[in-house]
PDB file of N, CA and C in Angstrom:
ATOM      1  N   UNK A   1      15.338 -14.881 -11.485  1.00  0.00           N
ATOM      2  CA  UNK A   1      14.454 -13.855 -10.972  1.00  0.00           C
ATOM      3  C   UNK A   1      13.029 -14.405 -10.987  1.00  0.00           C
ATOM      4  N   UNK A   2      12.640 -13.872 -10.108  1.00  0.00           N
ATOM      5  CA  UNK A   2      11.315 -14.771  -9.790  1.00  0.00           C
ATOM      6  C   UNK A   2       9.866 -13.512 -10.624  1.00  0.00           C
ATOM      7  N   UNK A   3       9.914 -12.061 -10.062  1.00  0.00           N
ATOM      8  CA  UNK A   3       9.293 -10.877 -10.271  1.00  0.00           C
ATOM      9  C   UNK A   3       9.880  -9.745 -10.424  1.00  0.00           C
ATOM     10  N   UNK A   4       9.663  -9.229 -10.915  1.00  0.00           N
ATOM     11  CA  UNK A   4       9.865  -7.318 -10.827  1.00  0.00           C
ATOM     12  C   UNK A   4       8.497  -6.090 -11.479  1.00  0.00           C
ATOM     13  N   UNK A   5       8.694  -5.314 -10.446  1.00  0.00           N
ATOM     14  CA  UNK A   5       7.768  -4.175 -11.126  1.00  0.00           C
ATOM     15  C   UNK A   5       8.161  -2.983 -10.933  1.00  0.00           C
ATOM     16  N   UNK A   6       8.051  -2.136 -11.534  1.00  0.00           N
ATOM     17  CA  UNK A   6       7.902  -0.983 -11.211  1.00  0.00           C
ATOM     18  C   UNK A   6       6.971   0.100 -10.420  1.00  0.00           C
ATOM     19  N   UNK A   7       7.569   0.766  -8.945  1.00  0.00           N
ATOM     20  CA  UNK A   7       6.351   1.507  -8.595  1.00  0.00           C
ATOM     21  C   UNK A   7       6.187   2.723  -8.877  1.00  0.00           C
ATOM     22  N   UNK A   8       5.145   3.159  -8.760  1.00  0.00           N
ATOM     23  CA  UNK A   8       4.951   5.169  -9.023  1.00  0.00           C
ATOM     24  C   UNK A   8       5.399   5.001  -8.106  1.00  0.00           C
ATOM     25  N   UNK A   9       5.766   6.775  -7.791  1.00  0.00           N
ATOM     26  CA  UNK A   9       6.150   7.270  -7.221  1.00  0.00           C
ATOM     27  C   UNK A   9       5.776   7.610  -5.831  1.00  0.00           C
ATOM     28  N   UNK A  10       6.186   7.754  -4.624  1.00  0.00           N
ATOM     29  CA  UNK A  10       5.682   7.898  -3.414  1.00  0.00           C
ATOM     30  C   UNK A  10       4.468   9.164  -3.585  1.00  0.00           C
ATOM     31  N   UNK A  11       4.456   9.782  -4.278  1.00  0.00           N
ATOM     32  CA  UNK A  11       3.308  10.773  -4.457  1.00  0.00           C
ATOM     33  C   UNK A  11       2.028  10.080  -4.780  1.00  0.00           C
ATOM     34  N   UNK A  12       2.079   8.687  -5.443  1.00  0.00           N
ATOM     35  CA  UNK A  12       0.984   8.335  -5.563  1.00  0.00           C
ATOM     36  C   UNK A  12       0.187   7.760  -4.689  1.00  0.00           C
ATOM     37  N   UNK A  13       1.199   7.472  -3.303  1.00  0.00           N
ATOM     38  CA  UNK A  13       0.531   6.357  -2.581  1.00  0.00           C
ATOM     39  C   UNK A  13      -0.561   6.579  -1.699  1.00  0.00           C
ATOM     40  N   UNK A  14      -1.075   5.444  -1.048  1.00  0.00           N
ATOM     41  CA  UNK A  14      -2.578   5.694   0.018  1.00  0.00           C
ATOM     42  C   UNK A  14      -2.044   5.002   0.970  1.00  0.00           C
ATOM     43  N   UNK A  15      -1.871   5.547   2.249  1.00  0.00           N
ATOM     44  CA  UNK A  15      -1.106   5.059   3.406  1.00  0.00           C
ATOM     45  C   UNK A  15      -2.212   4.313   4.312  1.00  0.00           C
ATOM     46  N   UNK A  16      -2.433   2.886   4.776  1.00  0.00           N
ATOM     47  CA  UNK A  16      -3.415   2.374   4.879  1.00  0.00           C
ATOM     48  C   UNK A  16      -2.883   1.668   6.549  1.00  0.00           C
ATOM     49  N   UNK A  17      -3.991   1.840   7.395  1.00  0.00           N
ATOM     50  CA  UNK A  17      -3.771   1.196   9.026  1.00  0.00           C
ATOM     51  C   UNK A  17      -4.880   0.941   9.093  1.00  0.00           C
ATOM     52  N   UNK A  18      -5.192  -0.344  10.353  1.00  0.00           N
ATOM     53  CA  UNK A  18      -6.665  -0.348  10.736  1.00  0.00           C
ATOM     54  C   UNK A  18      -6.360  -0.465  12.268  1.00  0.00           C
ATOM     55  N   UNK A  19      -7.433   0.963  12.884  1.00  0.00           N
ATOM     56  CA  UNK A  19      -6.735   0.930  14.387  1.00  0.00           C
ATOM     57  C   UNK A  19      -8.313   1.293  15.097  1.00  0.00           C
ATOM     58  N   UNK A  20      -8.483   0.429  16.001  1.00  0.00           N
ATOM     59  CA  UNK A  20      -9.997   0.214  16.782  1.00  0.00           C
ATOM     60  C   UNK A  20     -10.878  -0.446  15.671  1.00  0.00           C
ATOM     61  N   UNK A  21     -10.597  -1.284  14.801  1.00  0.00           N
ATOM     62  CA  UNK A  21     -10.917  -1.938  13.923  1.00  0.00           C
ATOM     63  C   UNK A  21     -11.558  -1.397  12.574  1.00  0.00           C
ATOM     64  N   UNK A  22     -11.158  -0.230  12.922  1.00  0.00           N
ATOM     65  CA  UNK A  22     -11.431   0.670  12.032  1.00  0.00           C
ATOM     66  C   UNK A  22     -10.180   0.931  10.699  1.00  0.00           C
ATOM     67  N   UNK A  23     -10.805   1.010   9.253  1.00  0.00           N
ATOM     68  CA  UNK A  23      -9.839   1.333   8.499  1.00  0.00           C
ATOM     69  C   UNK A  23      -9.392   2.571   8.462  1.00  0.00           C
ATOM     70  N   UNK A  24      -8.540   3.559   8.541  1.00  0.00           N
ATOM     71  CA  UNK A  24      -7.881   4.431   7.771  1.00  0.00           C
ATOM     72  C   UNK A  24      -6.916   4.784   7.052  1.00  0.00           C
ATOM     73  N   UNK A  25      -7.594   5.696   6.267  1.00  0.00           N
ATOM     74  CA  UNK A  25      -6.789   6.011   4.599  1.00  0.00           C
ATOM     75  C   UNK A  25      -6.464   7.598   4.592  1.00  0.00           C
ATOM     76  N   UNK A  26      -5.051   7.299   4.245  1.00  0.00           N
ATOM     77  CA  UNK A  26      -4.427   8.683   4.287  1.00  0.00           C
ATOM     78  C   UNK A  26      -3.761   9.024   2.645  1.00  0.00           C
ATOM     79  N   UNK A  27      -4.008   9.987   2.121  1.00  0.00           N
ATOM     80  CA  UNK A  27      -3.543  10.029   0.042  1.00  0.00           C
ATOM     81  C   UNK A  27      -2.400  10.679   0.798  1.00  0.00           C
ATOM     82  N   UNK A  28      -1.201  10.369  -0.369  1.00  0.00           N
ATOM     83  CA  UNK A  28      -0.004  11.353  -0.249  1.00  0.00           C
ATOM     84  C   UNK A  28       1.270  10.276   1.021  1.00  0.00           C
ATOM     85  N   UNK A  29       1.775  11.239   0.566  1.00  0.00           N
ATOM     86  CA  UNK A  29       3.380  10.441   1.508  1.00  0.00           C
ATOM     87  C   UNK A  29       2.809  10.912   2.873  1.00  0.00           C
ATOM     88  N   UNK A  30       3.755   9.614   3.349  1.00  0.00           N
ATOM     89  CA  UNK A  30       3.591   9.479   5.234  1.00  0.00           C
ATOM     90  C   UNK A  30       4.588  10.431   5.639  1.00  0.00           C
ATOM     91  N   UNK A  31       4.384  11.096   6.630  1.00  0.00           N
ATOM     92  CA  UNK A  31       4.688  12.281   7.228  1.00  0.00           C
ATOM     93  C   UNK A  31       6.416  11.591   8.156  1.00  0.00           C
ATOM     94  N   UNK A  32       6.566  10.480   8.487  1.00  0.00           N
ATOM     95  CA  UNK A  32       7.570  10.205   8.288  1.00  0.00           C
ATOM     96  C   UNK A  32       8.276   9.609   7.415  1.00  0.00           C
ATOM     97  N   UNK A  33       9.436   9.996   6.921  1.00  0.00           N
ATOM     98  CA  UNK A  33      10.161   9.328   5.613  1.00  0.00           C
ATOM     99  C   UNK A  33      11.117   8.371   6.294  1.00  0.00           C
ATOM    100  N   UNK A  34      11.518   8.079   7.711  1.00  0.00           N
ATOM    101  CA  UNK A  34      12.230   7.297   8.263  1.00  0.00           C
ATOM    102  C   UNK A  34      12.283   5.605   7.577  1.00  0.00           C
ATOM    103  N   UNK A  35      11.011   5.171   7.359  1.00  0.00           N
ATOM    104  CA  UNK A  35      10.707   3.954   6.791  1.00  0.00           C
ATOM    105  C   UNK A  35      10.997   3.261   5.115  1.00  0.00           C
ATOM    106  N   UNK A  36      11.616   2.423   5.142  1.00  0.00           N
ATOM    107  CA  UNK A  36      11.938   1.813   3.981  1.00  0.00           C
ATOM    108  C   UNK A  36      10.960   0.417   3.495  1.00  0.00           C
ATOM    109  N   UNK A  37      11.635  -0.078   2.150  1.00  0.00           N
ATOM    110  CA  UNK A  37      10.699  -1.122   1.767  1.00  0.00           C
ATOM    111  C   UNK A  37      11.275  -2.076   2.316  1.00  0.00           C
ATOM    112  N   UNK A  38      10.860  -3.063   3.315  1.00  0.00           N
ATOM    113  CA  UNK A  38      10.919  -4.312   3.630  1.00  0.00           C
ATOM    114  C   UNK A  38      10.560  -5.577   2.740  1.00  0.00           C
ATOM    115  N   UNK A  39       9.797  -5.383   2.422  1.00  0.00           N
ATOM    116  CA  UNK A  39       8.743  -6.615   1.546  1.00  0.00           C
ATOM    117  C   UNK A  39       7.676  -5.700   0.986  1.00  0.00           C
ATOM    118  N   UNK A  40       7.173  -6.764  -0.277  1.00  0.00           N
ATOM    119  CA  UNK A  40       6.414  -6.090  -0.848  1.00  0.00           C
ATOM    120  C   UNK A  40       5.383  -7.272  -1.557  1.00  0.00           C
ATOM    121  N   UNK A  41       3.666  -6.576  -1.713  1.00  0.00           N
ATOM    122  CA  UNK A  41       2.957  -7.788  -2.047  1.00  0.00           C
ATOM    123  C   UNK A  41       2.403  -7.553  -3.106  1.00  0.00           C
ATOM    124  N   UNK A  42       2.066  -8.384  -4.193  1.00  0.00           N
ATOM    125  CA  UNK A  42       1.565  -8.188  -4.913  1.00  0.00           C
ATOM    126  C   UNK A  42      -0.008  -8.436  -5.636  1.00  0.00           C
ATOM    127  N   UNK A  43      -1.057  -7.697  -5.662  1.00  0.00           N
ATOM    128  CA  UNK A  43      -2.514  -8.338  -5.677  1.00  0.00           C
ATOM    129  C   UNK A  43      -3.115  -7.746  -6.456  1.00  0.00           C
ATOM    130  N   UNK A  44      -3.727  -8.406  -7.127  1.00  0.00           N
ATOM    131  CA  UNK A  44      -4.522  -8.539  -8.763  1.00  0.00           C
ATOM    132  C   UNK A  44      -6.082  -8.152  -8.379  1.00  0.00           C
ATOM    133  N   UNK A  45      -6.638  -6.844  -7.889  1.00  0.00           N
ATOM    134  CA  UNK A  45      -7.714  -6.317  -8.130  1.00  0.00           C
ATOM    135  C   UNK A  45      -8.640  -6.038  -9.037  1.00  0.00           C
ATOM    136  N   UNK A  46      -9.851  -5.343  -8.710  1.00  0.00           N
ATOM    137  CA  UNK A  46      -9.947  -4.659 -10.131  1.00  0.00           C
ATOM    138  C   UNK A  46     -10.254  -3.438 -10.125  1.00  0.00           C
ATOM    139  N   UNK A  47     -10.043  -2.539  -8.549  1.00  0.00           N
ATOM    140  CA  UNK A  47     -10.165  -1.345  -8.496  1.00  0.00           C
ATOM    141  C   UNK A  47      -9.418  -0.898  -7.346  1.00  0.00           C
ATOM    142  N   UNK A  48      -9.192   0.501  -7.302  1.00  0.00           N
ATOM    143  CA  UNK A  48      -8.423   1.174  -6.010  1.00  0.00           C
ATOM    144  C   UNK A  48      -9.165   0.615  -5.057  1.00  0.00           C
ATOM    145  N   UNK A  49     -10.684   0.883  -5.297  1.00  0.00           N
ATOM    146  CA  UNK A  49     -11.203   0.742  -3.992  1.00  0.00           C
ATOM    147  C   UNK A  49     -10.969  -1.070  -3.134  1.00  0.00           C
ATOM    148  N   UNK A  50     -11.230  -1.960  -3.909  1.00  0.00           N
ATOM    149  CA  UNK A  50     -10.663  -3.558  -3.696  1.00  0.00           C
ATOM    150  C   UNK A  50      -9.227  -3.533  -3.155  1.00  0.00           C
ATOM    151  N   UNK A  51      -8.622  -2.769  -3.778  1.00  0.00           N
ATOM    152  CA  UNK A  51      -7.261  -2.490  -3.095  1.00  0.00           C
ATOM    153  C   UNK A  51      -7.005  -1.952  -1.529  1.00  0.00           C
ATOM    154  N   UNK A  52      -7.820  -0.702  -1.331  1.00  0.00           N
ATOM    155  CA  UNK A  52      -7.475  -0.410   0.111  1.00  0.00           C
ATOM    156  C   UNK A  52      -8.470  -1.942   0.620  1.00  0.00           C
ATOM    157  N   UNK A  53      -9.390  -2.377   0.591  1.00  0.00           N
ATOM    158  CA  UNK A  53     -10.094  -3.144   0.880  1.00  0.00           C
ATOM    159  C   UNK A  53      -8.892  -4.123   1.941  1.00  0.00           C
ATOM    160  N   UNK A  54      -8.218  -4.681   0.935  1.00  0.00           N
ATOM    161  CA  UNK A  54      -7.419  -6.007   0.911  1.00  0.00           C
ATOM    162  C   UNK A  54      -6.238  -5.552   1.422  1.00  0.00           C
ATOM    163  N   UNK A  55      -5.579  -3.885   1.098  1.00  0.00           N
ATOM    164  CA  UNK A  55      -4.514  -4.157   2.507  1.00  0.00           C
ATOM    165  C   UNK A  55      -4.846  -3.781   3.889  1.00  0.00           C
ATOM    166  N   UNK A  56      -6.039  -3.167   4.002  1.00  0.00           N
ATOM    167  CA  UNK A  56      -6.568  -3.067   5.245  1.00  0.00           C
ATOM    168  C   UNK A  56      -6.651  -4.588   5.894  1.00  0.00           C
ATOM    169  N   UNK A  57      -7.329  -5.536   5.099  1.00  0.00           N
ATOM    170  CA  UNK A  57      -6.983  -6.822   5.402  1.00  0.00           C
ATOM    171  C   UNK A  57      -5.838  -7.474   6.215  1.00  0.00           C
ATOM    172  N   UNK A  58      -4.571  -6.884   5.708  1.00  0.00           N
ATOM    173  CA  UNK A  58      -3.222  -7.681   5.870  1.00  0.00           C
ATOM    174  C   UNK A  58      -2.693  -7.343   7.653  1.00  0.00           C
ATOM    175  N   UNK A  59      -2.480  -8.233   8.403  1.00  0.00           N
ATOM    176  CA  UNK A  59      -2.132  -8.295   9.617  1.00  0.00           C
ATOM    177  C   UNK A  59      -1.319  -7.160  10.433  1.00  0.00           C
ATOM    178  N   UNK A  60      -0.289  -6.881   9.375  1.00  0.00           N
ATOM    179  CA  UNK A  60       0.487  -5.970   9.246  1.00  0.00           C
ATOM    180  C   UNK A  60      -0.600  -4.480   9.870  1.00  0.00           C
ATOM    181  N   UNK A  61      -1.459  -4.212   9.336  1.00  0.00           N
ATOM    182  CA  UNK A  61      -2.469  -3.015   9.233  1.00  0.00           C
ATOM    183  C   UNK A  61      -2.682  -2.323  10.719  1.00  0.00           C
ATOM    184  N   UNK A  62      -2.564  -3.612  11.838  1.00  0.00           N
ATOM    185  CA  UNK A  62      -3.019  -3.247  13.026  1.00  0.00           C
ATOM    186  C   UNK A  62      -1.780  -2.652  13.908  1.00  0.00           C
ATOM    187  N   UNK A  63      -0.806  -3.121  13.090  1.00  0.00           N
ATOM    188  CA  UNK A  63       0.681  -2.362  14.053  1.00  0.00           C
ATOM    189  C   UNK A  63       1.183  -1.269  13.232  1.00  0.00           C
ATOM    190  N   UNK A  64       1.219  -0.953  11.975  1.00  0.00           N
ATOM    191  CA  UNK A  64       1.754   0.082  11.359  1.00  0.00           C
ATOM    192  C   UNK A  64       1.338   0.789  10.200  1.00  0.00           C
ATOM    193  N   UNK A  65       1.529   1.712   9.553  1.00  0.00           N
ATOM    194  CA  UNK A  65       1.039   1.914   8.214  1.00  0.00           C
ATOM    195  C   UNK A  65       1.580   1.090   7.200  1.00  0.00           C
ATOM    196  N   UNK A  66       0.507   0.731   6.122  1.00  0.00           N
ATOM    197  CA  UNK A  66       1.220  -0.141   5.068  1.00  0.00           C
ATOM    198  C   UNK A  66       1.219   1.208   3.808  1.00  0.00           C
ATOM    199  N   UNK A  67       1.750   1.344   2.993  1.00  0.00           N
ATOM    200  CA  UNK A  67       2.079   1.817   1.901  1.00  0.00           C
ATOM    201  C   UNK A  67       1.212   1.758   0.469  1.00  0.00           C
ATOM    202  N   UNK A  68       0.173   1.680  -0.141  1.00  0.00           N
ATOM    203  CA  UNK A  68      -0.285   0.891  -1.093  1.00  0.00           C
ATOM    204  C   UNK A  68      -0.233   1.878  -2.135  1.00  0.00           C
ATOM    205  N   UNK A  69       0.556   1.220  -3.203  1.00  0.00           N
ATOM    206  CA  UNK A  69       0.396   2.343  -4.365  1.00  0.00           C
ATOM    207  C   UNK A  69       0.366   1.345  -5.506  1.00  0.00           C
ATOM    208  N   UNK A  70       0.258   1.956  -6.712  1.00  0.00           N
ATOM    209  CA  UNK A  70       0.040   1.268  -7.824  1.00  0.00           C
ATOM    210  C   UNK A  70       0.956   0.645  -8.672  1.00  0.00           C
ATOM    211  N   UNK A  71       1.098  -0.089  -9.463  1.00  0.00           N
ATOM    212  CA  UNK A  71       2.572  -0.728 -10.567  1.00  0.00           C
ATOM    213  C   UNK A  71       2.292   0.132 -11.687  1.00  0.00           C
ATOM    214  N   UNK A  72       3.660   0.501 -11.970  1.00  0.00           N
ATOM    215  CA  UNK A  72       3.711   1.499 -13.746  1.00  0.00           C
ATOM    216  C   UNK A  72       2.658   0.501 -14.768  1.00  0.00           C
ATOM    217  N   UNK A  73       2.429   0.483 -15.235  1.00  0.00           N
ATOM    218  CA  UNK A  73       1.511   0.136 -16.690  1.00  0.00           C
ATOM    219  C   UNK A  73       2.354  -0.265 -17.933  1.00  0.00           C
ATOM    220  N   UNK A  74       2.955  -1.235 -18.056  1.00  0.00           N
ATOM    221  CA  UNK A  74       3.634  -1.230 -19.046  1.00  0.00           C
ATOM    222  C   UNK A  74       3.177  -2.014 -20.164  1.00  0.00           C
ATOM    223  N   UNK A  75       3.005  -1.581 -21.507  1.00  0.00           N
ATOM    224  CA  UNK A  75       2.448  -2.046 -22.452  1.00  0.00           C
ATOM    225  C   UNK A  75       2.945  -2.542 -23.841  1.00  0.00           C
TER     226      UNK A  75
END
């Protein structure tokens, strides 16, 4: 095994697209549930806000919503 994490729950997530080069951020589950996890990335911030930052970034952003939520905390 290479990784594993745990995610919260779809309630936690921030649904992230960038469309006319513009970012938008949506809190809460995507209004369609049709979509599953394909792949998943993992990135070492140091705040929510760095976070939408950087998946607004990801290529992905301009064709669909990406998903971004947080890893459980385990201590």
């Amino acid at each position: 095994m290479v990784t594993s994490a745990g995610l919260q729950p779809p309630q936690s997530a921030t649904m992230v697209s960038v469309r006319g080069g513009k970012r938008r951020v949506h809190d809460g589950l995507y209004a369609e549930m049709k979509e599953f996890l394909i792949g998943f990335f993992i990135i070492d911030v140091p705040d929510p806000d760095a976070a939408l930052e950087w998946t607004a970034r990801h290529p992905a952003a301009a064709q669909s919503v990406l998903e971004l939520r947080p890893l459980f905390a385990y201590s």
